[in-house]
PDB file of N, CA and C in Angstrom:
ATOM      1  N   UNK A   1       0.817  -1.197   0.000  1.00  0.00           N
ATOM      2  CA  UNK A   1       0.000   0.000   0.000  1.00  0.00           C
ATOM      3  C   UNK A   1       0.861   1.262   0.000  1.00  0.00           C
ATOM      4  N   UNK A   2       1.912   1.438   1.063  1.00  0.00           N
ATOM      5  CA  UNK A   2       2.676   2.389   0.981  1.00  0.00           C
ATOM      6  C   UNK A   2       3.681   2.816  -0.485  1.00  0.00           C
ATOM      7  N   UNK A   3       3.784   1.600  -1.248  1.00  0.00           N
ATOM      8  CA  UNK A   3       4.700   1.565  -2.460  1.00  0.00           C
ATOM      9  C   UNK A   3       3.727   2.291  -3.364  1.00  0.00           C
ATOM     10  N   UNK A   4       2.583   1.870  -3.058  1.00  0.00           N
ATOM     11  CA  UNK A   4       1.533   2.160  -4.470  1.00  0.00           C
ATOM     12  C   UNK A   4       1.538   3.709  -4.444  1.00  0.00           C
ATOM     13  N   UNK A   5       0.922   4.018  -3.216  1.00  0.00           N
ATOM     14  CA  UNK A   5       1.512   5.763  -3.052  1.00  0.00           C
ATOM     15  C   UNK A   5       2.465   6.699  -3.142  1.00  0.00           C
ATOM     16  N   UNK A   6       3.533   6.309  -3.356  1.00  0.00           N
ATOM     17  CA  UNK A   6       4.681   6.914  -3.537  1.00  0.00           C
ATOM     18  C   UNK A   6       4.650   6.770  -4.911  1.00  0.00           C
ATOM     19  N   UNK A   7       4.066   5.177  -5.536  1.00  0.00           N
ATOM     20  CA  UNK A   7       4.003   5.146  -7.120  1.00  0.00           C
ATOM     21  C   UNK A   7       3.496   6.633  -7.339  1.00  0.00           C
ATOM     22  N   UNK A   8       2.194   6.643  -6.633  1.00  0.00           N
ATOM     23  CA  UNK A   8       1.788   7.501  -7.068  1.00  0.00           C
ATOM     24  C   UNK A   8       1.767   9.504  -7.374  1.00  0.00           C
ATOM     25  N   UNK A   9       2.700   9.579  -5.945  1.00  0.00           N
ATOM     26  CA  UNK A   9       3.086  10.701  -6.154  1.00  0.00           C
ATOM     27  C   UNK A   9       4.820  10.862  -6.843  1.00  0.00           C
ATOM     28  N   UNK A  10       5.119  10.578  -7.294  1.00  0.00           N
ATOM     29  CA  UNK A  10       5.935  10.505  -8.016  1.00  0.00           C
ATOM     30  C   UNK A  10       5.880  11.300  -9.314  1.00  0.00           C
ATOM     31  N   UNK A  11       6.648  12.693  -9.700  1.00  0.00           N
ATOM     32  CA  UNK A  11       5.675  13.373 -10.375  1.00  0.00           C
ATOM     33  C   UNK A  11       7.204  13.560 -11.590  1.00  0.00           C
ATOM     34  N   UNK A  12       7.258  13.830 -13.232  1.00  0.00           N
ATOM     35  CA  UNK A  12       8.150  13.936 -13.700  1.00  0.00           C
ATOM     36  C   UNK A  12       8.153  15.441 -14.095  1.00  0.00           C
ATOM     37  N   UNK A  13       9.088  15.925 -14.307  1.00  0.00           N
ATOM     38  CA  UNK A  13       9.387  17.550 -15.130  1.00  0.00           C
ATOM     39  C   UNK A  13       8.369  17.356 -16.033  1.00  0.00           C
ATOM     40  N   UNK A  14       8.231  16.676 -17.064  1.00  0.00           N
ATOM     41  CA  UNK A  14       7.367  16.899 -18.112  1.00  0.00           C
ATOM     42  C   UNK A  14       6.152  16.986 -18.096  1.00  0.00           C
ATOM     43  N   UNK A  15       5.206  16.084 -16.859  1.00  0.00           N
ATOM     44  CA  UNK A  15       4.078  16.395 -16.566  1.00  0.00           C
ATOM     45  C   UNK A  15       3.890  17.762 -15.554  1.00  0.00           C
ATOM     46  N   UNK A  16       5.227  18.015 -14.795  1.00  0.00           N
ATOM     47  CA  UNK A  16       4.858  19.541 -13.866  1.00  0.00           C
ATOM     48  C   UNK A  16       4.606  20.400 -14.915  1.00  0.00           C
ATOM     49  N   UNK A  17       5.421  20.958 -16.238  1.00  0.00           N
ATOM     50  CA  UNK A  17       5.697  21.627 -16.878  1.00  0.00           C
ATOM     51  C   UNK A  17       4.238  21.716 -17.391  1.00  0.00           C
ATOM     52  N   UNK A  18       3.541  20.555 -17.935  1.00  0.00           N
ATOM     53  CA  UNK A  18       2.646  20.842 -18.097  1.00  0.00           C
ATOM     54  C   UNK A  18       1.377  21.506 -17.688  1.00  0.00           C
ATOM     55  N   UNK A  19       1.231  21.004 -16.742  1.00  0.00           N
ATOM     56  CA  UNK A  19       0.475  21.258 -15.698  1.00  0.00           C
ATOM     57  C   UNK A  19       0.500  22.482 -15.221  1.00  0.00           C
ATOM     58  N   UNK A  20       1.607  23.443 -15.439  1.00  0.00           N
ATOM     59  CA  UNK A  20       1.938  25.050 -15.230  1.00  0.00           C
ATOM     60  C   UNK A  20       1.199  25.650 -16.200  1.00  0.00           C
ATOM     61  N   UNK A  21       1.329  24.897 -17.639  1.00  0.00           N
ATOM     62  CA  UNK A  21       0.931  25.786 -18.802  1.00  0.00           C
ATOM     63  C   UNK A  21       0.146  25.349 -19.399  1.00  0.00           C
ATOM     64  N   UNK A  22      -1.160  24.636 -18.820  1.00  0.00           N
ATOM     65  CA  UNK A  22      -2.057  24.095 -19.195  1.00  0.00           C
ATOM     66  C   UNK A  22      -3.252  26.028 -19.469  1.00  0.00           C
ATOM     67  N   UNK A  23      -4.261  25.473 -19.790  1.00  0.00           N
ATOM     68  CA  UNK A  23      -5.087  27.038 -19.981  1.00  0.00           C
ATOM     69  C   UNK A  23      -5.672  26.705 -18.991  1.00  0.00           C
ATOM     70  N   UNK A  24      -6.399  25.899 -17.847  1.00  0.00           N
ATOM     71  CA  UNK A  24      -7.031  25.883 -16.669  1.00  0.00           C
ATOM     72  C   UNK A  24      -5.541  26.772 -15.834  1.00  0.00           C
ATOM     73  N   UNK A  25      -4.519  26.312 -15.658  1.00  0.00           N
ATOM     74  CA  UNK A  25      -3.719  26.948 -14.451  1.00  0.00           C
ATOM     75  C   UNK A  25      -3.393  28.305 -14.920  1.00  0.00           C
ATOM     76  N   UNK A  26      -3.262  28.358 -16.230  1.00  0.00           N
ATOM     77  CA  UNK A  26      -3.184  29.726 -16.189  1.00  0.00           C
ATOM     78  C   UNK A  26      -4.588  30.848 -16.317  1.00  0.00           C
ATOM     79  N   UNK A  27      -5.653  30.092 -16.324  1.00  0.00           N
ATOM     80  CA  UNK A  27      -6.575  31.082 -15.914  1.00  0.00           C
ATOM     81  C   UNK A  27      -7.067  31.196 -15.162  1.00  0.00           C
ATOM     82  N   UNK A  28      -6.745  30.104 -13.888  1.00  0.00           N
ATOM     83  CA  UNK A  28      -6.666  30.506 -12.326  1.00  0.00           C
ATOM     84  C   UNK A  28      -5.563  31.383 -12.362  1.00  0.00           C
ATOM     85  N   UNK A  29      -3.756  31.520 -12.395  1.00  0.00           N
ATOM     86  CA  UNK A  29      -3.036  32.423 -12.265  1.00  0.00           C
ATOM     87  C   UNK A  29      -3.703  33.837 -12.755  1.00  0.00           C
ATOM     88  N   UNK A  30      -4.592  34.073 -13.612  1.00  0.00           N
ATOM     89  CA  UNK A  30      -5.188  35.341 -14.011  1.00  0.00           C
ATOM     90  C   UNK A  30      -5.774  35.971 -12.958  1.00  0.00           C
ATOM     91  N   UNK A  31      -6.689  34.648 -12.963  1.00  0.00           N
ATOM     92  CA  UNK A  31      -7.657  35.196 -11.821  1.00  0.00           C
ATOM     93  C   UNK A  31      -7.182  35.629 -10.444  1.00  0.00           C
ATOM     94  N   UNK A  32      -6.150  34.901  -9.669  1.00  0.00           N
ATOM     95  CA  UNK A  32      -5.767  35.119  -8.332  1.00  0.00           C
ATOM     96  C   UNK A  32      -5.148  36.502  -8.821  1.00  0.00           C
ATOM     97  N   UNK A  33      -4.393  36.618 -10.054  1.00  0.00           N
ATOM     98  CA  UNK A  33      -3.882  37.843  -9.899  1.00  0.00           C
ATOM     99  C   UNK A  33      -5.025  38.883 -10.024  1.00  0.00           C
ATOM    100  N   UNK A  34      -5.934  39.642 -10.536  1.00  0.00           N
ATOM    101  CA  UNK A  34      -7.172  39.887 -10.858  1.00  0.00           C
ATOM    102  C   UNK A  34      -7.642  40.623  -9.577  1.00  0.00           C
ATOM    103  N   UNK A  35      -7.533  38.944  -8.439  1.00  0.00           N
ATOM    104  CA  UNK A  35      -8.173  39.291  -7.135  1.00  0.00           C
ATOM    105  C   UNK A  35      -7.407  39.840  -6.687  1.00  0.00           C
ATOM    106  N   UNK A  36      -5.476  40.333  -6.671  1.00  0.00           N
ATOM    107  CA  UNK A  36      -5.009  40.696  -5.861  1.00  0.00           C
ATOM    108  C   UNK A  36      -4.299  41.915  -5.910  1.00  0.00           C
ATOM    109  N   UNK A  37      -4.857  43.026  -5.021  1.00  0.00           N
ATOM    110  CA  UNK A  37      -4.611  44.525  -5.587  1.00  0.00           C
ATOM    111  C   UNK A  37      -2.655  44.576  -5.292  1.00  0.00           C
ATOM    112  N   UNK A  38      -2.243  45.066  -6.306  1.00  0.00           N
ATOM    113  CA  UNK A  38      -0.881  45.570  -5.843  1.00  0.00           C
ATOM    114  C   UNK A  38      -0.594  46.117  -3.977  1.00  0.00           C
ATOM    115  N   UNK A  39       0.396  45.129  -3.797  1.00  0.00           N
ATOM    116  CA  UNK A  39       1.079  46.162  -2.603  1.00  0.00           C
ATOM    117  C   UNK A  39      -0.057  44.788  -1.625  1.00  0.00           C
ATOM    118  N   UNK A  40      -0.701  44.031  -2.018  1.00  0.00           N
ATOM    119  CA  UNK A  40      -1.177  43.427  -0.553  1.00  0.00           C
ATOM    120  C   UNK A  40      -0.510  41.748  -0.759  1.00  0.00           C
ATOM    121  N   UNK A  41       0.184  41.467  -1.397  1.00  0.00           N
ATOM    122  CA  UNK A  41       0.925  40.114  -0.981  1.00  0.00           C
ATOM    123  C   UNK A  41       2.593  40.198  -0.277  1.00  0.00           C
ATOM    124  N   UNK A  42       2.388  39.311   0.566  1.00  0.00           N
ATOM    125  CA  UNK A  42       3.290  39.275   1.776  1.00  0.00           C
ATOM    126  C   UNK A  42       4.357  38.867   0.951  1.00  0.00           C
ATOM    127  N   UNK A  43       5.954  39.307   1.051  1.00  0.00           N
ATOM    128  CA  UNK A  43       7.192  39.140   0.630  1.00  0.00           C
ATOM    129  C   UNK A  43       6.940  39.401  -0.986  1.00  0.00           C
ATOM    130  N   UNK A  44       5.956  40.173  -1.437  1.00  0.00           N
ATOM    131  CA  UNK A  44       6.359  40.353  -2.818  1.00  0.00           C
ATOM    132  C   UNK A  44       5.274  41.461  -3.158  1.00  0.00           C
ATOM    133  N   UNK A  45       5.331  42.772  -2.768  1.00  0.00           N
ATOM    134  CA  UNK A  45       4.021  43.938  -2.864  1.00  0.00           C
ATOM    135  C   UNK A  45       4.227  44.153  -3.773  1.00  0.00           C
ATOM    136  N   UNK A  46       5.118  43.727  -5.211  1.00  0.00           N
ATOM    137  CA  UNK A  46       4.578  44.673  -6.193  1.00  0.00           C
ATOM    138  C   UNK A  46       4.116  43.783  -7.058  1.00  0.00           C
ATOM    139  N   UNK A  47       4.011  42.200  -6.873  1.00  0.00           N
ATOM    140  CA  UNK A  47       2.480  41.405  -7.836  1.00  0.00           C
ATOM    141  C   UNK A  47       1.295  42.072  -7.169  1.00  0.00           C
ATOM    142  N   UNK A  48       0.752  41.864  -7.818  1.00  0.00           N
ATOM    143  CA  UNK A  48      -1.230  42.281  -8.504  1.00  0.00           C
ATOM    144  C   UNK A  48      -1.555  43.163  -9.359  1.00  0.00           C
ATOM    145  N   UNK A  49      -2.673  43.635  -9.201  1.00  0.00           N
ATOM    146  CA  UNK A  49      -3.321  44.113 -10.372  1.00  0.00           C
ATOM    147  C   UNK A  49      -3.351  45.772  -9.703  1.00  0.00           C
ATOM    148  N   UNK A  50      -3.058  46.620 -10.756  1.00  0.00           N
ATOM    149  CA  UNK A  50      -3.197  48.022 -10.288  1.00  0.00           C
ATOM    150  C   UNK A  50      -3.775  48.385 -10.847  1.00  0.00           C
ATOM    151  N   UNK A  51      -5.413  48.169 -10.653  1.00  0.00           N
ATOM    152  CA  UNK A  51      -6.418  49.186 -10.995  1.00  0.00           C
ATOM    153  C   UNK A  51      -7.241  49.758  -9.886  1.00  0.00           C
ATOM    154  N   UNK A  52      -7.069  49.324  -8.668  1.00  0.00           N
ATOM    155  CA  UNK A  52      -7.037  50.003  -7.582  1.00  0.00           C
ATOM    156  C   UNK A  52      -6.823  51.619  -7.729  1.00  0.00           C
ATOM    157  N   UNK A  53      -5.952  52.300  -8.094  1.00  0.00           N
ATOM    158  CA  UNK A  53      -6.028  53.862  -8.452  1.00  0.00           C
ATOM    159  C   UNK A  53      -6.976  54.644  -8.921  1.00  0.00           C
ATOM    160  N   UNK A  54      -7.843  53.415 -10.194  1.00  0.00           N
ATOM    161  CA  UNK A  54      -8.523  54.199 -10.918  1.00  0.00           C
ATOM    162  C   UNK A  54      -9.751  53.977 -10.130  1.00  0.00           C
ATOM    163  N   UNK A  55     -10.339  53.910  -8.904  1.00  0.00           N
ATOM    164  CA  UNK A  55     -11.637  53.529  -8.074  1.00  0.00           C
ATOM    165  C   UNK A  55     -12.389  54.861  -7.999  1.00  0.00           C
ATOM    166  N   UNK A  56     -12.114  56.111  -7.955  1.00  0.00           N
ATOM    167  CA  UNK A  56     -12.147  57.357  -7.937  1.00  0.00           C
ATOM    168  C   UNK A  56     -12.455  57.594  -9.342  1.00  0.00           C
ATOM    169  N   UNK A  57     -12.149  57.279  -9.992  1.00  0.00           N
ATOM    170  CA  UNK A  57     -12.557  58.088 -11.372  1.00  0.00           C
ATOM    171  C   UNK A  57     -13.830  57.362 -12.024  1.00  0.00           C
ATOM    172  N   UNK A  58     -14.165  58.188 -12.784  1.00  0.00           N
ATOM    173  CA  UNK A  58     -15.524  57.664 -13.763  1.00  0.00           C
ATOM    174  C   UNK A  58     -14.704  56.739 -14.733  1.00  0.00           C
ATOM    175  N   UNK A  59     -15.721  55.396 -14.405  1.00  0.00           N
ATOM    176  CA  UNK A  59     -14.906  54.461 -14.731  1.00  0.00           C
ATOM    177  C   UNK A  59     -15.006  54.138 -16.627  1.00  0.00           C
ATOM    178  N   UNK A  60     -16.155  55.129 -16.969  1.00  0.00           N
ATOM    179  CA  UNK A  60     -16.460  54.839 -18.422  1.00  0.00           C
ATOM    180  C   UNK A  60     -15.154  55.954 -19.155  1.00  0.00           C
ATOM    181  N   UNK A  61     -14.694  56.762 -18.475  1.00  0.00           N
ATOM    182  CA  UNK A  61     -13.674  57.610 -18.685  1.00  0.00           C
ATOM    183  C   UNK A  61     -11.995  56.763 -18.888  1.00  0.00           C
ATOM    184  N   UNK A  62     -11.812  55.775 -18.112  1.00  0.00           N
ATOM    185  CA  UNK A  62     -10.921  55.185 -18.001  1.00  0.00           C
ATOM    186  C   UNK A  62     -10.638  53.957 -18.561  1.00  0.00           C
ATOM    187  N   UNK A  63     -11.530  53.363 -19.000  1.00  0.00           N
ATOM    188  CA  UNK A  63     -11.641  51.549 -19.169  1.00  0.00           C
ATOM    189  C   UNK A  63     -10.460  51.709 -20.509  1.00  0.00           C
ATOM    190  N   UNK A  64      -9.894  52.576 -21.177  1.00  0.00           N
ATOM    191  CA  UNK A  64      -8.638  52.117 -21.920  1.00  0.00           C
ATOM    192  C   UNK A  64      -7.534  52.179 -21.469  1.00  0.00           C
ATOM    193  N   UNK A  65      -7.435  53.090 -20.521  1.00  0.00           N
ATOM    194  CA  UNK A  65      -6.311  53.508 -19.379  1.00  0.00           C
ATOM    195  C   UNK A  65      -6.006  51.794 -18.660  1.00  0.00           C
ATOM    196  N   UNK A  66      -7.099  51.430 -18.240  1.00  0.00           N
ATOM    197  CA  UNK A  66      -7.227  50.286 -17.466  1.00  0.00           C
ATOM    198  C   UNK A  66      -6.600  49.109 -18.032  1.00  0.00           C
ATOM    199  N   UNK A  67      -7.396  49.097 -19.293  1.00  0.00           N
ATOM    200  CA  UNK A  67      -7.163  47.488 -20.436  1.00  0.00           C
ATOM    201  C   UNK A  67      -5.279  48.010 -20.732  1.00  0.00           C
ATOM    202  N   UNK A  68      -4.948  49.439 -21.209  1.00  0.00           N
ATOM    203  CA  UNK A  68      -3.251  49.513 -21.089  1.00  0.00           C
ATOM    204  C   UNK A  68      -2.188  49.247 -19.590  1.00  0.00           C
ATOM    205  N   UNK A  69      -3.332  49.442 -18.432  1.00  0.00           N
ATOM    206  CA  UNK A  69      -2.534  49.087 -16.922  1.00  0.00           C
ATOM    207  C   UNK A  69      -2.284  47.639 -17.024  1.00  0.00           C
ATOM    208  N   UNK A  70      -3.462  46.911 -17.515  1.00  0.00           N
ATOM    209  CA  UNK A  70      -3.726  45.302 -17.471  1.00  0.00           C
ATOM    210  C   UNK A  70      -2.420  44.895 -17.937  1.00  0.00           C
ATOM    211  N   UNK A  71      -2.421  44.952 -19.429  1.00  0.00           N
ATOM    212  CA  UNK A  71      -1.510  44.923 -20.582  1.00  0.00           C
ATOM    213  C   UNK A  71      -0.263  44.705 -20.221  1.00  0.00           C
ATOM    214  N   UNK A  72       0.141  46.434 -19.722  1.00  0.00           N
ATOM    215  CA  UNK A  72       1.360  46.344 -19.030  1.00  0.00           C
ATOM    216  C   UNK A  72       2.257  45.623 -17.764  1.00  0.00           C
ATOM    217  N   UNK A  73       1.394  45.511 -16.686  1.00  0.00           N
ATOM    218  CA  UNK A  73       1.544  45.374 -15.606  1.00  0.00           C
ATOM    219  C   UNK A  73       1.429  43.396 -15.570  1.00  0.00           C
ATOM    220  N   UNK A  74       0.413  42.911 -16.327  1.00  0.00           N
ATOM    221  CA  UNK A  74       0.036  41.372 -16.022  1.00  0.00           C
ATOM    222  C   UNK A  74       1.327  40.149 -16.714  1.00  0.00           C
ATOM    223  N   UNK A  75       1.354  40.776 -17.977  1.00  0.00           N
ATOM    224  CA  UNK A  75       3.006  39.711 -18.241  1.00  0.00           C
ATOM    225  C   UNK A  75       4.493  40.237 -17.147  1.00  0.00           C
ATOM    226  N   UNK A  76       4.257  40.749 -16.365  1.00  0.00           N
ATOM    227  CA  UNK A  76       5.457  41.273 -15.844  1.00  0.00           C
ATOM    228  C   UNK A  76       5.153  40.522 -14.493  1.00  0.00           C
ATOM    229  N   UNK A  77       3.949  40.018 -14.142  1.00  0.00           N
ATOM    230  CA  UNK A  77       3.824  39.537 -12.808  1.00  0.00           C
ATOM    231  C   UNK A  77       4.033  37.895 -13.338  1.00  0.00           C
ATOM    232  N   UNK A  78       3.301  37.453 -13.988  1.00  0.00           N
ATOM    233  CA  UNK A  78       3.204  36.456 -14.479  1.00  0.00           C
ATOM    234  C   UNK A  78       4.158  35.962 -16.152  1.00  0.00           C
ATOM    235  N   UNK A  79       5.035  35.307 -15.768  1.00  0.00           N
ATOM    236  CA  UNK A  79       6.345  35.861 -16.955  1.00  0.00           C
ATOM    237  C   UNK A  79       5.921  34.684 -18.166  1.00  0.00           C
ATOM    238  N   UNK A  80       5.386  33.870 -17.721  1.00  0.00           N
ATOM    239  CA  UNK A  80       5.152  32.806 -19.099  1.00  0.00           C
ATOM    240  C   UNK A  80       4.196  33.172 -19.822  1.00  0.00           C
ATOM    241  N   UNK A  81       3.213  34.292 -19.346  1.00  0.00           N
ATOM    242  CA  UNK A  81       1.637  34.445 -19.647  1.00  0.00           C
ATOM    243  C   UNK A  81       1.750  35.285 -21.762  1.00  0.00           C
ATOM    244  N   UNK A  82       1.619  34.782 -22.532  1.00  0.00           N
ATOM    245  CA  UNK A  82       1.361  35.182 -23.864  1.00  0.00           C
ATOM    246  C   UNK A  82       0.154  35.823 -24.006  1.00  0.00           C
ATOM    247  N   UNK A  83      -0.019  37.266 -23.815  1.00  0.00           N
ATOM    248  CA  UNK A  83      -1.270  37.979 -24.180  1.00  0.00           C
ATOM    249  C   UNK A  83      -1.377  38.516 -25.283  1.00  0.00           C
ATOM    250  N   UNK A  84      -2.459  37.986 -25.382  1.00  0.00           N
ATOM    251  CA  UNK A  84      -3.366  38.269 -26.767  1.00  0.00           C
ATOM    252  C   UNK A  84      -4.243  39.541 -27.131  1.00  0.00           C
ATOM    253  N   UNK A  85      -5.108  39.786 -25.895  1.00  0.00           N
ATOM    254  CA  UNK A  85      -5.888  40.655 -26.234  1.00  0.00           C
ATOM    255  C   UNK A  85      -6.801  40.813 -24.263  1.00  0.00           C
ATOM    256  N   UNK A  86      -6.979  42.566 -24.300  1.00  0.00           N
ATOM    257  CA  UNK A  86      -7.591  43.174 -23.004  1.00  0.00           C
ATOM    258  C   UNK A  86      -8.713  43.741 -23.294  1.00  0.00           C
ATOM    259  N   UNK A  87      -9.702  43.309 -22.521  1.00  0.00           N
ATOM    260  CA  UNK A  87     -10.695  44.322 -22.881  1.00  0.00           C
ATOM    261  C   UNK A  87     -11.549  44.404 -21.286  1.00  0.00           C
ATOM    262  N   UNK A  88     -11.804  45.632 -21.221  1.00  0.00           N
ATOM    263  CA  UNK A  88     -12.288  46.224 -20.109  1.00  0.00           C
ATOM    264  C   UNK A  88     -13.669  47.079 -20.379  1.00  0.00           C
ATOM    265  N   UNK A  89     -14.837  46.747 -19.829  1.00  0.00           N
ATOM    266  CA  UNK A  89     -16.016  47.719 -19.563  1.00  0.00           C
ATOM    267  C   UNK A  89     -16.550  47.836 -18.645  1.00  0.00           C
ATOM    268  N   UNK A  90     -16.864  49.191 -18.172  1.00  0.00           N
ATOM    269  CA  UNK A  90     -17.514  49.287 -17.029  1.00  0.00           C
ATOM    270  C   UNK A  90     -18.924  49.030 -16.966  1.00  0.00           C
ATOM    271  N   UNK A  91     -19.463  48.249 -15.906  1.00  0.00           N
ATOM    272  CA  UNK A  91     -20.795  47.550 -15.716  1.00  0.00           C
ATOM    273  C   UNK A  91     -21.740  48.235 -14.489  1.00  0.00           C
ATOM    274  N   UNK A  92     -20.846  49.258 -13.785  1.00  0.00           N
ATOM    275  CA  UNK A  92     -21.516  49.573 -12.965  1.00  0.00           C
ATOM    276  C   UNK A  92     -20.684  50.712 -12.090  1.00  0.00           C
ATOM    277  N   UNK A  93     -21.137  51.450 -11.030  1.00  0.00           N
ATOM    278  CA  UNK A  93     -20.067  52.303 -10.872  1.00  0.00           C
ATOM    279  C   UNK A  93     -18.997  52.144  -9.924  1.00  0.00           C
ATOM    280  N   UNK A  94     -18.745  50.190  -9.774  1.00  0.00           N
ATOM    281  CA  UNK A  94     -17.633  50.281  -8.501  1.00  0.00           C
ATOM    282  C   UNK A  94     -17.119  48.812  -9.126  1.00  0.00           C
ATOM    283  N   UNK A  95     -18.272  48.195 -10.574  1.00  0.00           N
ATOM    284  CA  UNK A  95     -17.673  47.079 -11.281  1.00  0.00           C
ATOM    285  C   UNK A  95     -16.716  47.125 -12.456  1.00  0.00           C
ATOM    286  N   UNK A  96     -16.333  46.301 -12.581  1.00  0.00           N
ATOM    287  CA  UNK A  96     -15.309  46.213 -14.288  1.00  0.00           C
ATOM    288  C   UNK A  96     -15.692  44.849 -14.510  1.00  0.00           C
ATOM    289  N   UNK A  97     -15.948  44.760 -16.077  1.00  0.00           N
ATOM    290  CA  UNK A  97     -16.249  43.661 -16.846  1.00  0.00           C
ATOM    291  C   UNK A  97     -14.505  43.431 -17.609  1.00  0.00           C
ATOM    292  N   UNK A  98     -14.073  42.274 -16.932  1.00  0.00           N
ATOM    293  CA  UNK A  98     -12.739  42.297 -17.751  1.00  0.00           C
ATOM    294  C   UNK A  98     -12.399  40.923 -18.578  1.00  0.00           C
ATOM    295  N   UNK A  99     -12.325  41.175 -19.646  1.00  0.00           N
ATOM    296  CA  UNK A  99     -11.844  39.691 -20.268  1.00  0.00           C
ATOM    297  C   UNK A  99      -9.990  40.002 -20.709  1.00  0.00           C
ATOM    298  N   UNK A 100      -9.642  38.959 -20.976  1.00  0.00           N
ATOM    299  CA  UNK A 100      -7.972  38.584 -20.768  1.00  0.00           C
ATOM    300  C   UNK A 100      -7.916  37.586 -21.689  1.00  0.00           C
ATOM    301  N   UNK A 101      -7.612  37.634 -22.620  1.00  0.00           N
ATOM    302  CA  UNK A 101      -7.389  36.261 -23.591  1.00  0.00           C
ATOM    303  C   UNK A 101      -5.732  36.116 -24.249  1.00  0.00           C
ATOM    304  N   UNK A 102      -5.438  35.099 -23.863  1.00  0.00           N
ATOM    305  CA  UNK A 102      -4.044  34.547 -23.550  1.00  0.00           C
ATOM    306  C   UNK A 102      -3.694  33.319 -24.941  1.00  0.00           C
ATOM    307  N   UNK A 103      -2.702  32.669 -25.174  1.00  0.00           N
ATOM    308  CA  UNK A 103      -2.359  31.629 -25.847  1.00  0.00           C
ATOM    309  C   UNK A 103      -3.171  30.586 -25.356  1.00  0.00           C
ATOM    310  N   UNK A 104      -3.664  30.001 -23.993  1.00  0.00           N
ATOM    311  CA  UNK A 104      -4.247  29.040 -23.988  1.00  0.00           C
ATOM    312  C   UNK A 104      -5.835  29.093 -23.287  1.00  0.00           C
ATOM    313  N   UNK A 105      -6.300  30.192 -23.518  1.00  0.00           N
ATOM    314  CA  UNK A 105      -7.648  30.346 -23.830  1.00  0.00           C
ATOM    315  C   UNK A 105      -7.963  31.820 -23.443  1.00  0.00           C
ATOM    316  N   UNK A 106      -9.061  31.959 -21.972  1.00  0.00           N
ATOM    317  CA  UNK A 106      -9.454  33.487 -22.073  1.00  0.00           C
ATOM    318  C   UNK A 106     -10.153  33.398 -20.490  1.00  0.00           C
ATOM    319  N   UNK A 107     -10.040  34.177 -19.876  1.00  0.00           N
ATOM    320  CA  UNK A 107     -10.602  34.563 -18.640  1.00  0.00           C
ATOM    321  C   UNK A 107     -11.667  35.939 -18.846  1.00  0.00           C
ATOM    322  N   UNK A 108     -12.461  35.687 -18.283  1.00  0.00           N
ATOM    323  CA  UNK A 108     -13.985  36.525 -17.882  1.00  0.00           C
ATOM    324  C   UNK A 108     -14.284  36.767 -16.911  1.00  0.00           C
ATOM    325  N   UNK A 109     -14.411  37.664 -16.193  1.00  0.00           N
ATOM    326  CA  UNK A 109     -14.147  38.197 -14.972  1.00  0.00           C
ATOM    327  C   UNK A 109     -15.198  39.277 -14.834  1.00  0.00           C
ATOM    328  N   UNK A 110     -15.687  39.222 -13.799  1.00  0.00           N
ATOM    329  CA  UNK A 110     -16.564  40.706 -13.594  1.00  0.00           C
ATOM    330  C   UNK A 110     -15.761  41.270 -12.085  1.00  0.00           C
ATOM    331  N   UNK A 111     -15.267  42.231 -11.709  1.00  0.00           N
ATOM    332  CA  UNK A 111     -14.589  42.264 -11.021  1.00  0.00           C
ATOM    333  C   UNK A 111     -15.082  43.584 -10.012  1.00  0.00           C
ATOM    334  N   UNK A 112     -15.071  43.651  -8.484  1.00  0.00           N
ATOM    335  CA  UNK A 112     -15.711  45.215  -7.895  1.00  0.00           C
ATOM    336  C   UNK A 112     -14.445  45.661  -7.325  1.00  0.00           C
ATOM    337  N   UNK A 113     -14.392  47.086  -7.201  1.00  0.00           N
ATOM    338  CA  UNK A 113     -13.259  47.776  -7.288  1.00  0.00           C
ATOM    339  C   UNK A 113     -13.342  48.019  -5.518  1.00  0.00           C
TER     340      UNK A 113
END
């Protein structure tokens, strides 16, 4: 019994590798980043997302400002991430409608500021 388990965790480079760059893990990595405003993760404040600034402004004023913060700021946290395309609309006056579409698929997000 104990052998079979160790069979089983027994894991090779080629399946971790995968498993990093599958489009499910990286559109959880989107998402946790998404959820996490710059400046609030422990031993590393400058991952997350900085749209936190723009909470104050009229958000129909900003949503290109935003989709260029995304842009900029999200391959630099996340270094394997291949972006494709940002798009940001405001849904409400404290929401953002954000989609993120990457090499291995696309995240949809409605997000409150």
């Amino acid at each position: 019994m104990i052998n079979e388990a160790n069979f089983e965790l027994v894991s090779s480079p080629d399946s971790d590798v995968e498993k990093m760059a599958s489009g499910d893990a990286m559109n959880e990595r989107i998402r946790e980043w998404l959820a996490t405003p710059e400046g609030t993760l422990l031993g590393d404040p400058s991952r997350g997302n900085n749209i936190l600034p723009y909470k104050f402004e009229p958000l129909k004023d900003v949503e290109v400002i935003i989709e260029m913060s995304i842009a900029r700021k999200l391959p630099l946290d996340i270094e394997d991430l291949r972006l494709v395309a940002v798009e940001v609309e405001a849904v409400d006056i404290d929401m953002l409608h954000v989609v993120i579409t990457h090499e291995y698929g696309e995240v949809d997000e409605t997000i409150s500021l």
